[in-house]
PDB file of N, CA and C in Angstrom:
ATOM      1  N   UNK A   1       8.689  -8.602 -14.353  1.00  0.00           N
ATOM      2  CA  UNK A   1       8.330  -8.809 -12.950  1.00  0.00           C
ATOM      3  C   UNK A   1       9.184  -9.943 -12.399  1.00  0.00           C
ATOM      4  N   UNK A   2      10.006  -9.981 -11.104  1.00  0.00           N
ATOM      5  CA  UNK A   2      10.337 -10.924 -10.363  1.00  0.00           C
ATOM      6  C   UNK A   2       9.544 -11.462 -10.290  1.00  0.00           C
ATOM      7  N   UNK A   3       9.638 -12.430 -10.566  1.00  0.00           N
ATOM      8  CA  UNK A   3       8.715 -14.031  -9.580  1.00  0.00           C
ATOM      9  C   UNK A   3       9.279 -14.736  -8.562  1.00  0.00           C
ATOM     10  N   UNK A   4      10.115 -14.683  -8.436  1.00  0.00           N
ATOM     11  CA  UNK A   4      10.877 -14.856  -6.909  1.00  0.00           C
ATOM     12  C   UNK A   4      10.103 -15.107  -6.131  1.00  0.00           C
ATOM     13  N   UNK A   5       9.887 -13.625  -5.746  1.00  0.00           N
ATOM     14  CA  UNK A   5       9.776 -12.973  -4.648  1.00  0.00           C
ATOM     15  C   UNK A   5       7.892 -12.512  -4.738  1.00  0.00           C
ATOM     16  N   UNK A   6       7.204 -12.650  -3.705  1.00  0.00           N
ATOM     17  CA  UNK A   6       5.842 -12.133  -4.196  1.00  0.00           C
ATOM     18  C   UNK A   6       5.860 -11.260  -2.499  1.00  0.00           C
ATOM     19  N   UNK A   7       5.108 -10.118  -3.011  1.00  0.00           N
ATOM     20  CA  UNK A   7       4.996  -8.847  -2.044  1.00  0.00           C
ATOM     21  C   UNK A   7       3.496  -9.105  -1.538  1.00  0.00           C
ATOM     22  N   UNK A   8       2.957  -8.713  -0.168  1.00  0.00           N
ATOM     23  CA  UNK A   8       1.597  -8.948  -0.275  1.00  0.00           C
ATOM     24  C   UNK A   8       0.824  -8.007  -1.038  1.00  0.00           C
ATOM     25  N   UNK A   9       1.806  -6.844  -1.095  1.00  0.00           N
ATOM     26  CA  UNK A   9       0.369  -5.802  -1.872  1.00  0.00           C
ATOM     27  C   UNK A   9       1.646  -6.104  -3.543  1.00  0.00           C
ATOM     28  N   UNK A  10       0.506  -6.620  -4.344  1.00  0.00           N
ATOM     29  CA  UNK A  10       0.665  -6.704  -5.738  1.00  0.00           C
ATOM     30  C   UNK A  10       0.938  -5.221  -6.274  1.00  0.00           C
ATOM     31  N   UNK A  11       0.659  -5.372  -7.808  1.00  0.00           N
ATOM     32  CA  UNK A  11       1.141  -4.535  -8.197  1.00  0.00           C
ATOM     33  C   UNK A  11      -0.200  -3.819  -8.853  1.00  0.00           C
ATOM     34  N   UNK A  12       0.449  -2.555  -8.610  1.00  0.00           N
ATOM     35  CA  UNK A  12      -0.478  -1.039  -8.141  1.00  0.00           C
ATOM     36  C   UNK A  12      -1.949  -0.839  -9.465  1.00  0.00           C
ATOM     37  N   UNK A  13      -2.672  -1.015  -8.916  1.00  0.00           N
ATOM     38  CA  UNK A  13      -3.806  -0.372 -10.046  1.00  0.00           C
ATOM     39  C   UNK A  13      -3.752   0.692 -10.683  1.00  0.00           C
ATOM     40  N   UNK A  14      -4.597   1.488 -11.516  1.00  0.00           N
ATOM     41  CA  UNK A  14      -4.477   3.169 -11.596  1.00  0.00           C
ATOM     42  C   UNK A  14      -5.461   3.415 -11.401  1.00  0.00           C
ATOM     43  N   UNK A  15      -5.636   4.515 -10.288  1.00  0.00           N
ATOM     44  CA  UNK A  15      -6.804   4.820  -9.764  1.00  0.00           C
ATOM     45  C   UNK A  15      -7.019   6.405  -9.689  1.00  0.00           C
ATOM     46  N   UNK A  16      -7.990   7.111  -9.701  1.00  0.00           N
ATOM     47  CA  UNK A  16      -8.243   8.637  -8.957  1.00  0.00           C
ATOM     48  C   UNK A  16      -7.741   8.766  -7.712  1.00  0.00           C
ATOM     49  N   UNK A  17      -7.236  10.146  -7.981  1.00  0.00           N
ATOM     50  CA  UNK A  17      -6.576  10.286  -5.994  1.00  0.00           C
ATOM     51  C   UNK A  17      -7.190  11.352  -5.842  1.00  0.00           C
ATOM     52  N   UNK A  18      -6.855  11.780  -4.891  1.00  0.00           N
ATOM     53  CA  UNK A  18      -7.045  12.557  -4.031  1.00  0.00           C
ATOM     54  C   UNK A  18      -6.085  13.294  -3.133  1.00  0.00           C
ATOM     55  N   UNK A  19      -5.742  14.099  -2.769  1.00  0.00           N
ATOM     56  CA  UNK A  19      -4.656  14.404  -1.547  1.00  0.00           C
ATOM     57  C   UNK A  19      -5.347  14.319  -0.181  1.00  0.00           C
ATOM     58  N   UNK A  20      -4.121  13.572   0.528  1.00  0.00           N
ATOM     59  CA  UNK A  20      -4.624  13.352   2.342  1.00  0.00           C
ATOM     60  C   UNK A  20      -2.842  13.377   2.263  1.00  0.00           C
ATOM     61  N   UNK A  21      -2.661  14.228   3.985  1.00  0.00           N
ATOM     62  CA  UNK A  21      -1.345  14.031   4.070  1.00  0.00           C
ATOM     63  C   UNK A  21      -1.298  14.140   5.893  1.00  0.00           C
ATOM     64  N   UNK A  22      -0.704  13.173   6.331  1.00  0.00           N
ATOM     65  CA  UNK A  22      -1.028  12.468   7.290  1.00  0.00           C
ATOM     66  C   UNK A  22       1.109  12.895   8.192  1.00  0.00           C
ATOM     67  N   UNK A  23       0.918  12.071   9.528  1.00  0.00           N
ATOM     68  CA  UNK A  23       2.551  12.088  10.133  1.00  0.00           C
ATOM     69  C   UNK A  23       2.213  11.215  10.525  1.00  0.00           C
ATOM     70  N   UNK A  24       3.688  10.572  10.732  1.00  0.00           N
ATOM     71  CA  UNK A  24       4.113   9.295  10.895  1.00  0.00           C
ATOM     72  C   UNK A  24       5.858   8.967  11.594  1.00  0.00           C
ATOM     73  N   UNK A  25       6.025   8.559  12.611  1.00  0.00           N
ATOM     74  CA  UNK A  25       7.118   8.543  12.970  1.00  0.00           C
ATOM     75  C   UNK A  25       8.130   7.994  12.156  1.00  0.00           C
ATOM     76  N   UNK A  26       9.357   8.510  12.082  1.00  0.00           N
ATOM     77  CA  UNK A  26      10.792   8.333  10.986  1.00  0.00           C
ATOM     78  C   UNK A  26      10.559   6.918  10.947  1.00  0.00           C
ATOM     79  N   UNK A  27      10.607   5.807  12.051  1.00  0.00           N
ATOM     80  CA  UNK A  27      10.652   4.794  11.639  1.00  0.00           C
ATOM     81  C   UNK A  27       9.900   3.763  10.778  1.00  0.00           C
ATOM     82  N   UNK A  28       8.629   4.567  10.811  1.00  0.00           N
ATOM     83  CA  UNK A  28       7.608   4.066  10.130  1.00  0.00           C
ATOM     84  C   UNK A  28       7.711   4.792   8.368  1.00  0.00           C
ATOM     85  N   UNK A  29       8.426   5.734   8.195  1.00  0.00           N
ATOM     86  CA  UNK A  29       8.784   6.372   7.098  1.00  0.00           C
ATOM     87  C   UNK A  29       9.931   5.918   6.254  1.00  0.00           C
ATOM     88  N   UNK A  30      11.004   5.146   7.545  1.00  0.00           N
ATOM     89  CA  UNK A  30      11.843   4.428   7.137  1.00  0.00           C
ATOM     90  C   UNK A  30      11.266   3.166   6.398  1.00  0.00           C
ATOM     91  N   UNK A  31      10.487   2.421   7.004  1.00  0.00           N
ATOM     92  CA  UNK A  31      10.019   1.170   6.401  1.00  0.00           C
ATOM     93  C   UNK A  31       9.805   1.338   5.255  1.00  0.00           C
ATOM     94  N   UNK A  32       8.458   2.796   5.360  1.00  0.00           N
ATOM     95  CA  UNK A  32       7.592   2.645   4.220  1.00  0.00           C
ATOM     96  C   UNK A  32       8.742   2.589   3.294  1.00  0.00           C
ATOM     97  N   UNK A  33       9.191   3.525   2.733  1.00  0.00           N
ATOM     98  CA  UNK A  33      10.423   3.642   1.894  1.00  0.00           C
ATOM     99  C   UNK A  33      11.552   2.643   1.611  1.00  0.00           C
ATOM    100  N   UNK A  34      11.551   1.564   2.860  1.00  0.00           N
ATOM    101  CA  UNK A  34      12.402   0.336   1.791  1.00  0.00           C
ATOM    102  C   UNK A  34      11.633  -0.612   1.502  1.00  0.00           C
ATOM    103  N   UNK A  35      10.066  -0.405   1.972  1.00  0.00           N
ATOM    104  CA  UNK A  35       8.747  -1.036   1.171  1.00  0.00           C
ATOM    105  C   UNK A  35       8.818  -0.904  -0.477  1.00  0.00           C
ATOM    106  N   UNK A  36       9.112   0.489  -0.350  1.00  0.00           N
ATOM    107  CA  UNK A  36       8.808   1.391  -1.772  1.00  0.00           C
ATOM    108  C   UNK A  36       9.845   0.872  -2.492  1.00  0.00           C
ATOM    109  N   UNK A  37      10.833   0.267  -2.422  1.00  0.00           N
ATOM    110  CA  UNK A  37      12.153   0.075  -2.757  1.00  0.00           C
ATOM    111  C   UNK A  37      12.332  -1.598  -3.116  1.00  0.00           C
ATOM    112  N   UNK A  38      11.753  -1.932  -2.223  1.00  0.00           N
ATOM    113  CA  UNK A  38      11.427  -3.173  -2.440  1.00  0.00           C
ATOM    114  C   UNK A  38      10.438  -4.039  -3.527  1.00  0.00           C
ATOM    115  N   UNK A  39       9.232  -3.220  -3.671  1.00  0.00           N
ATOM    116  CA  UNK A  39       8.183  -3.322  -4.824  1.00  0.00           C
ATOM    117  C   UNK A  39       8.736  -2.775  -5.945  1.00  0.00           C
ATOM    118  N   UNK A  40       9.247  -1.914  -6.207  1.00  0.00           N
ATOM    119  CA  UNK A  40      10.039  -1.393  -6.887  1.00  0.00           C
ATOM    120  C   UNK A  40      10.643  -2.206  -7.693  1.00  0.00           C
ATOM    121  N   UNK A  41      11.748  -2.860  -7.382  1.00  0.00           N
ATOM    122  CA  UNK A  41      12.727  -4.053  -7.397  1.00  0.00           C
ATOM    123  C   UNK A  41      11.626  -5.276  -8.042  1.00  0.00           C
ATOM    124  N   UNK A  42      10.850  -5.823  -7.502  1.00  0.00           N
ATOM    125  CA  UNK A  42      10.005  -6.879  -7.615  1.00  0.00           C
ATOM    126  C   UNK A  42       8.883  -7.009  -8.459  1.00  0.00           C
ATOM    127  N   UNK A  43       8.258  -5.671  -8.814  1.00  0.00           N
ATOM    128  CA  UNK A  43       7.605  -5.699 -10.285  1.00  0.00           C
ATOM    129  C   UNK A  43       7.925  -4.581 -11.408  1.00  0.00           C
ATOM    130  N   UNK A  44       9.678  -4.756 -11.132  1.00  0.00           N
ATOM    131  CA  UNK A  44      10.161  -3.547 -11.961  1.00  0.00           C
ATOM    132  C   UNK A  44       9.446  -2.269 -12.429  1.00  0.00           C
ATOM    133  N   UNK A  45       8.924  -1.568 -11.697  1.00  0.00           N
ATOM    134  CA  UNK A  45       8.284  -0.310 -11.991  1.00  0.00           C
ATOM    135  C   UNK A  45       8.634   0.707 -10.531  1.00  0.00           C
ATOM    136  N   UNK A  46       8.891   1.711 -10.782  1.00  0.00           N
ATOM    137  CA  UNK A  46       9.582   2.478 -10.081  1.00  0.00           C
ATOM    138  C   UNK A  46       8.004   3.480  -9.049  1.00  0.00           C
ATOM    139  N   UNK A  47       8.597   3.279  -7.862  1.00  0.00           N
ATOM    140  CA  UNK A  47       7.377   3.553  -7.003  1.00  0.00           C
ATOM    141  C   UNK A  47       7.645   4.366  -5.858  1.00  0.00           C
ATOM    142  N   UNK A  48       6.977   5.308  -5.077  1.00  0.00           N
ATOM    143  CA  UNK A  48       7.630   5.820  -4.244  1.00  0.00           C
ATOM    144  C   UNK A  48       6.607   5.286  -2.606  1.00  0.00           C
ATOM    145  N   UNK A  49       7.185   5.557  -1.661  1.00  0.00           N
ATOM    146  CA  UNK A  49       6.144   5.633  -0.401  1.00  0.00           C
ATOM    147  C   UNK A  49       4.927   6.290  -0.394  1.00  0.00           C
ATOM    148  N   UNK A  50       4.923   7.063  -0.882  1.00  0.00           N
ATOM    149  CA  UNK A  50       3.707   8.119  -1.285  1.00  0.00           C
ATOM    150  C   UNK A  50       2.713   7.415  -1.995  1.00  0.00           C
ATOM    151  N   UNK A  51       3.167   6.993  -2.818  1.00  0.00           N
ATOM    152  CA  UNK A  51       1.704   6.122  -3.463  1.00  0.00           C
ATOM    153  C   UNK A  51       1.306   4.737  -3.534  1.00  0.00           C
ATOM    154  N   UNK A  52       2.383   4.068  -2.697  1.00  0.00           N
ATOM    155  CA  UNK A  52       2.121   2.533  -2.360  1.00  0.00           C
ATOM    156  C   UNK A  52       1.087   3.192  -0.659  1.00  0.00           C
ATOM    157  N   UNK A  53       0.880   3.841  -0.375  1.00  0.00           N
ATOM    158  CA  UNK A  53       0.221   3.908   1.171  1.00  0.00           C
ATOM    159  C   UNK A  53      -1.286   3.970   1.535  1.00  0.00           C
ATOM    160  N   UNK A  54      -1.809   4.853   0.008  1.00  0.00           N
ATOM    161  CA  UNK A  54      -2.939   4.169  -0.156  1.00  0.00           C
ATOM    162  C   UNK A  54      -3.282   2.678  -0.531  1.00  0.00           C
ATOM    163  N   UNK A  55      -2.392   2.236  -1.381  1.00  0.00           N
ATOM    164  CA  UNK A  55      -2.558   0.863  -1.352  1.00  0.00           C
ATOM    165  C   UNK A  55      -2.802   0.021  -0.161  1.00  0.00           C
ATOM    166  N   UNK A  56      -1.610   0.387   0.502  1.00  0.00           N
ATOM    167  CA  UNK A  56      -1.760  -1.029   1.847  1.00  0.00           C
ATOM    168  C   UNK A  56      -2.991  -0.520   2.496  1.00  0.00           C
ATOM    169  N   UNK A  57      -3.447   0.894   2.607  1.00  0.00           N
ATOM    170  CA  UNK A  57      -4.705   1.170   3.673  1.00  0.00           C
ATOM    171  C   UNK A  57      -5.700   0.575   3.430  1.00  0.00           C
ATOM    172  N   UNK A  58      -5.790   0.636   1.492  1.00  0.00           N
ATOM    173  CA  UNK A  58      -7.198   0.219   1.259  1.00  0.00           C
ATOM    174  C   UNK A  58      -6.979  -1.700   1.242  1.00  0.00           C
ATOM    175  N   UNK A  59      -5.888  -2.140   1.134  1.00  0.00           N
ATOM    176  CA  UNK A  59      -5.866  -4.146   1.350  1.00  0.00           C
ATOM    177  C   UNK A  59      -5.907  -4.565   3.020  1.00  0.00           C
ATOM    178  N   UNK A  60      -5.334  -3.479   3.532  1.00  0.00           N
ATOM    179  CA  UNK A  60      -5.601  -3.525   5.374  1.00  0.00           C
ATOM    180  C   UNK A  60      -7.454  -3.290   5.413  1.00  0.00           C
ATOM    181  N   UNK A  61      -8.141  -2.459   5.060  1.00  0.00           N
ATOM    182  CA  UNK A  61      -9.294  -2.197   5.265  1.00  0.00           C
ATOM    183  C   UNK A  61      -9.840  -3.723   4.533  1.00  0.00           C
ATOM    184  N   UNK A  62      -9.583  -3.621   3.117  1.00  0.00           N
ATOM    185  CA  UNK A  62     -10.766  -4.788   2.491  1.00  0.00           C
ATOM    186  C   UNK A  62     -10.280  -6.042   4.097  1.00  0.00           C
ATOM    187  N   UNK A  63      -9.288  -6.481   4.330  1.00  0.00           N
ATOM    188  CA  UNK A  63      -8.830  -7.557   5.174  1.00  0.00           C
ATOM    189  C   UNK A  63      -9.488  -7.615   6.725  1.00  0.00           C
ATOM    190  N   UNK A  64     -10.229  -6.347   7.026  1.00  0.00           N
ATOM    191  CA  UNK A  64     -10.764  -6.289   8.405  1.00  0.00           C
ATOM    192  C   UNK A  64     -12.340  -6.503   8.274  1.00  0.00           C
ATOM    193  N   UNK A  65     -12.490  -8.203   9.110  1.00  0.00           N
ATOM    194  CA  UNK A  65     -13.931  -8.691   8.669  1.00  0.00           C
ATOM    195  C   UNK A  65     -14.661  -7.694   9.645  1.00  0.00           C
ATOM    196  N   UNK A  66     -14.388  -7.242  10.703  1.00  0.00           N
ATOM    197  CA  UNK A  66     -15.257  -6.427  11.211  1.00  0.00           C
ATOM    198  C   UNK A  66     -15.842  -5.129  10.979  1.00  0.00           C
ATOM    199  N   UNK A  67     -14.603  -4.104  10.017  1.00  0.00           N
ATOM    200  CA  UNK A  67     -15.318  -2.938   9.025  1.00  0.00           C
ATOM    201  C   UNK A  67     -16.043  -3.316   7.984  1.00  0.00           C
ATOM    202  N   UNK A  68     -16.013  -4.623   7.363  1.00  0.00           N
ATOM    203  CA  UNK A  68     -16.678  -4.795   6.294  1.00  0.00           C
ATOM    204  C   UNK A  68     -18.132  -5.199   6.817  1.00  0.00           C
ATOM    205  N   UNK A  69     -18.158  -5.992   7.875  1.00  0.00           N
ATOM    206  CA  UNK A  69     -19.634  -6.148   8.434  1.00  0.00           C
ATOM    207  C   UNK A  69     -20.296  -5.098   8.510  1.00  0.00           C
ATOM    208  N   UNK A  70     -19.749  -3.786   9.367  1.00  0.00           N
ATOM    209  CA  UNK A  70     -20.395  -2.551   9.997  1.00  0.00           C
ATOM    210  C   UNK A  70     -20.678  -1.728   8.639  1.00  0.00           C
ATOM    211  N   UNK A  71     -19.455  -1.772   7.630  1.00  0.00           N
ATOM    212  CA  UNK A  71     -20.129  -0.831   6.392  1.00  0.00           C
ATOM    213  C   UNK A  71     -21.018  -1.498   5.666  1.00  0.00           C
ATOM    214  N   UNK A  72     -21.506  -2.913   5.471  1.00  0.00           N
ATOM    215  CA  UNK A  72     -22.592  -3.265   4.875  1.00  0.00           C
ATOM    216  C   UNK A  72     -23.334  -2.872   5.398  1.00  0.00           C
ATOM    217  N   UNK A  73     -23.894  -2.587   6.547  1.00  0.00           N
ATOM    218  CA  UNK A  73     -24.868  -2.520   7.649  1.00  0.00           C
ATOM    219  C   UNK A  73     -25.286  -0.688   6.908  1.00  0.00           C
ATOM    220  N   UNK A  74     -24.385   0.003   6.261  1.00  0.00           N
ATOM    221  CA  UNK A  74     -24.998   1.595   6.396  1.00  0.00           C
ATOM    222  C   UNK A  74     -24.553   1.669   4.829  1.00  0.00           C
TER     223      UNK A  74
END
């Protein structure tokens, strides 16, 4: 692993999936992908856009104090 460099989303758990397949404009496909390229690089393990995207959804979700209020609530 680089230590350099620290990414906000660490490095990947192993988890159950699921398929969801979603659109997204090129530029946002562009990113993801030198995201993917970038983590890649930084905890030497080879990764694609495809499966770093659940990642950031679910560290964007834990990070929003206001969904976490409303889903305790139900």
């Amino acid at each position: 692993m680089n230590t350099t460099r620290k990414l906000r989303l660490g490095p990947l758990p192993k988890t159950e999936t699921t398929k969801l397949t979603f659109v997204c404009p090129a530029s946002l496909k562009a990113d993801l992908e030198r995201y993917a390229e970038l983590h890649s690089q930084t905890y030497s393990e080879r990764v694609d856009a495809v499966t770093l995207i659940p990642h950031m959804l679910e560290a964007f979700m834990a990070r929003d104090r206001e969904f976490k209020r409303i889903r305790a609530r139900t």
